[in-house]
Protein backbone atom coordinates (compact mmCIF):
# COMPACT_ATOMS: atom_id res chain seq x y z
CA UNK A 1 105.81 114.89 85.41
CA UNK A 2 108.38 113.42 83.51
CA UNK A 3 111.68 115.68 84.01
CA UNK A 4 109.95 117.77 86.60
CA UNK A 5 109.67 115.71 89.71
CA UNK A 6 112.07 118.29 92.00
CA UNK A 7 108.74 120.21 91.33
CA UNK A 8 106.41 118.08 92.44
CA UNK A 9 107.86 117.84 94.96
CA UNK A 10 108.52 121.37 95.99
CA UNK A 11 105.34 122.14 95.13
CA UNK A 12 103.92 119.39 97.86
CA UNK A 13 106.80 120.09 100.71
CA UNK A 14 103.97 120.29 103.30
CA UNK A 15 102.24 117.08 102.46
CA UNK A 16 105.52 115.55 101.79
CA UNK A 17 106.35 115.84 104.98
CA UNK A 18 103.57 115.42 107.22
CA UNK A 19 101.51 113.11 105.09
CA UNK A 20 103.68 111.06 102.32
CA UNK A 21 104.97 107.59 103.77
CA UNK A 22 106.96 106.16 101.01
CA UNK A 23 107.44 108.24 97.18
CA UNK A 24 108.30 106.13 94.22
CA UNK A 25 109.04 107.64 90.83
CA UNK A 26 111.32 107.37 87.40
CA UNK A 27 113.32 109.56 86.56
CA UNK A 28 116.06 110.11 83.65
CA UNK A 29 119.28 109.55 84.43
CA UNK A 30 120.36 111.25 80.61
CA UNK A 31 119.72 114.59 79.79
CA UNK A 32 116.07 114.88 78.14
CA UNK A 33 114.21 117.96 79.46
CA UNK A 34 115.23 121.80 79.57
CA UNK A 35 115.92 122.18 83.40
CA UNK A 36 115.51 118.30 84.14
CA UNK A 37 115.98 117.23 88.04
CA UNK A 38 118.90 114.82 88.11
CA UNK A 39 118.69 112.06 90.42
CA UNK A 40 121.23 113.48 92.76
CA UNK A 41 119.29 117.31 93.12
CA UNK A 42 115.54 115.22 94.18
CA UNK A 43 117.82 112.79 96.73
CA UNK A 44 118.74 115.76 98.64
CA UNK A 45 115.36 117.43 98.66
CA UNK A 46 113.75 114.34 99.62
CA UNK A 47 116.73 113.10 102.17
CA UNK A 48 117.81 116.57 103.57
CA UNK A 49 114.76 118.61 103.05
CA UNK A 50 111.60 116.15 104.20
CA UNK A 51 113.10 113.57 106.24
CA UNK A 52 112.78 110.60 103.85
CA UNK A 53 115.87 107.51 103.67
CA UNK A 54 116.93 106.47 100.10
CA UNK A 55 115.09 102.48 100.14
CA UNK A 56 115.95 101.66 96.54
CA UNK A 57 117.17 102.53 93.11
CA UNK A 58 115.63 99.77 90.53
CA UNK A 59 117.51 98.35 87.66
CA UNK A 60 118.68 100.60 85.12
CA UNK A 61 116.83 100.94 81.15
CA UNK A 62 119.84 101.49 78.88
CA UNK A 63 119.61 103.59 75.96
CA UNK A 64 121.42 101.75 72.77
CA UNK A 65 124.99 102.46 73.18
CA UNK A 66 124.34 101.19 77.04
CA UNK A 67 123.94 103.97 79.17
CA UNK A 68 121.92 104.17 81.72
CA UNK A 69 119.03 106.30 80.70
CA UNK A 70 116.60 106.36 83.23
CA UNK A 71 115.47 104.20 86.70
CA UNK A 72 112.73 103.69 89.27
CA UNK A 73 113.75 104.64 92.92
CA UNK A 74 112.02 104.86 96.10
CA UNK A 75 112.42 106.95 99.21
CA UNK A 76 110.35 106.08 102.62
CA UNK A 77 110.29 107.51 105.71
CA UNK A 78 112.44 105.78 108.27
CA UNK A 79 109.34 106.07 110.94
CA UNK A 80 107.25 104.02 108.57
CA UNK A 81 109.94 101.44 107.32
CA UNK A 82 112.56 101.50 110.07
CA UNK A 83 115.91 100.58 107.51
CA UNK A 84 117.85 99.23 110.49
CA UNK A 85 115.73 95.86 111.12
């Protein structure tokens, strides 16, 4: 679902919320697709729309003039991973 994870996940919002624990994914950081989700548009859908805490954003892949092209980042839900201990 390369490009179209804000889909995915729209598409799943019930099971998202009542039945998804943690969500891991890439996703491109440089413009790639035709109506690409950014990084910013799924961290409010999954923080502000289902509940779920930003856990990590994985080292960068650079594309060759250094950019960062595209990452691996996980969400959880606080319940299931409590982030303060």
């Amino acid at each position: 679902v390369q490009g179209a994870e804000r889909l995915l996940v729209a598409g799943g919002k019930k099971t998202f919320a009542q039945r998804v624990a943690a969500f891991y994914t890439e996703i491109c950081i440089l413009p790639q697709y035709e109506n690409q989700t950014s990084l910013c548009e799924l961290n409010q859908t999954m923080v502000e729309e289902l509940g779920f805490a930003l856990f990590d954003i994985y080292p960068c892949t650079k594309d060759e003039l250094g950019r960062a092209a595209f990452t691996d980042v996980m969400w959880v839900k606080p319940t299931v991973l409590p982030l303060g201990g």
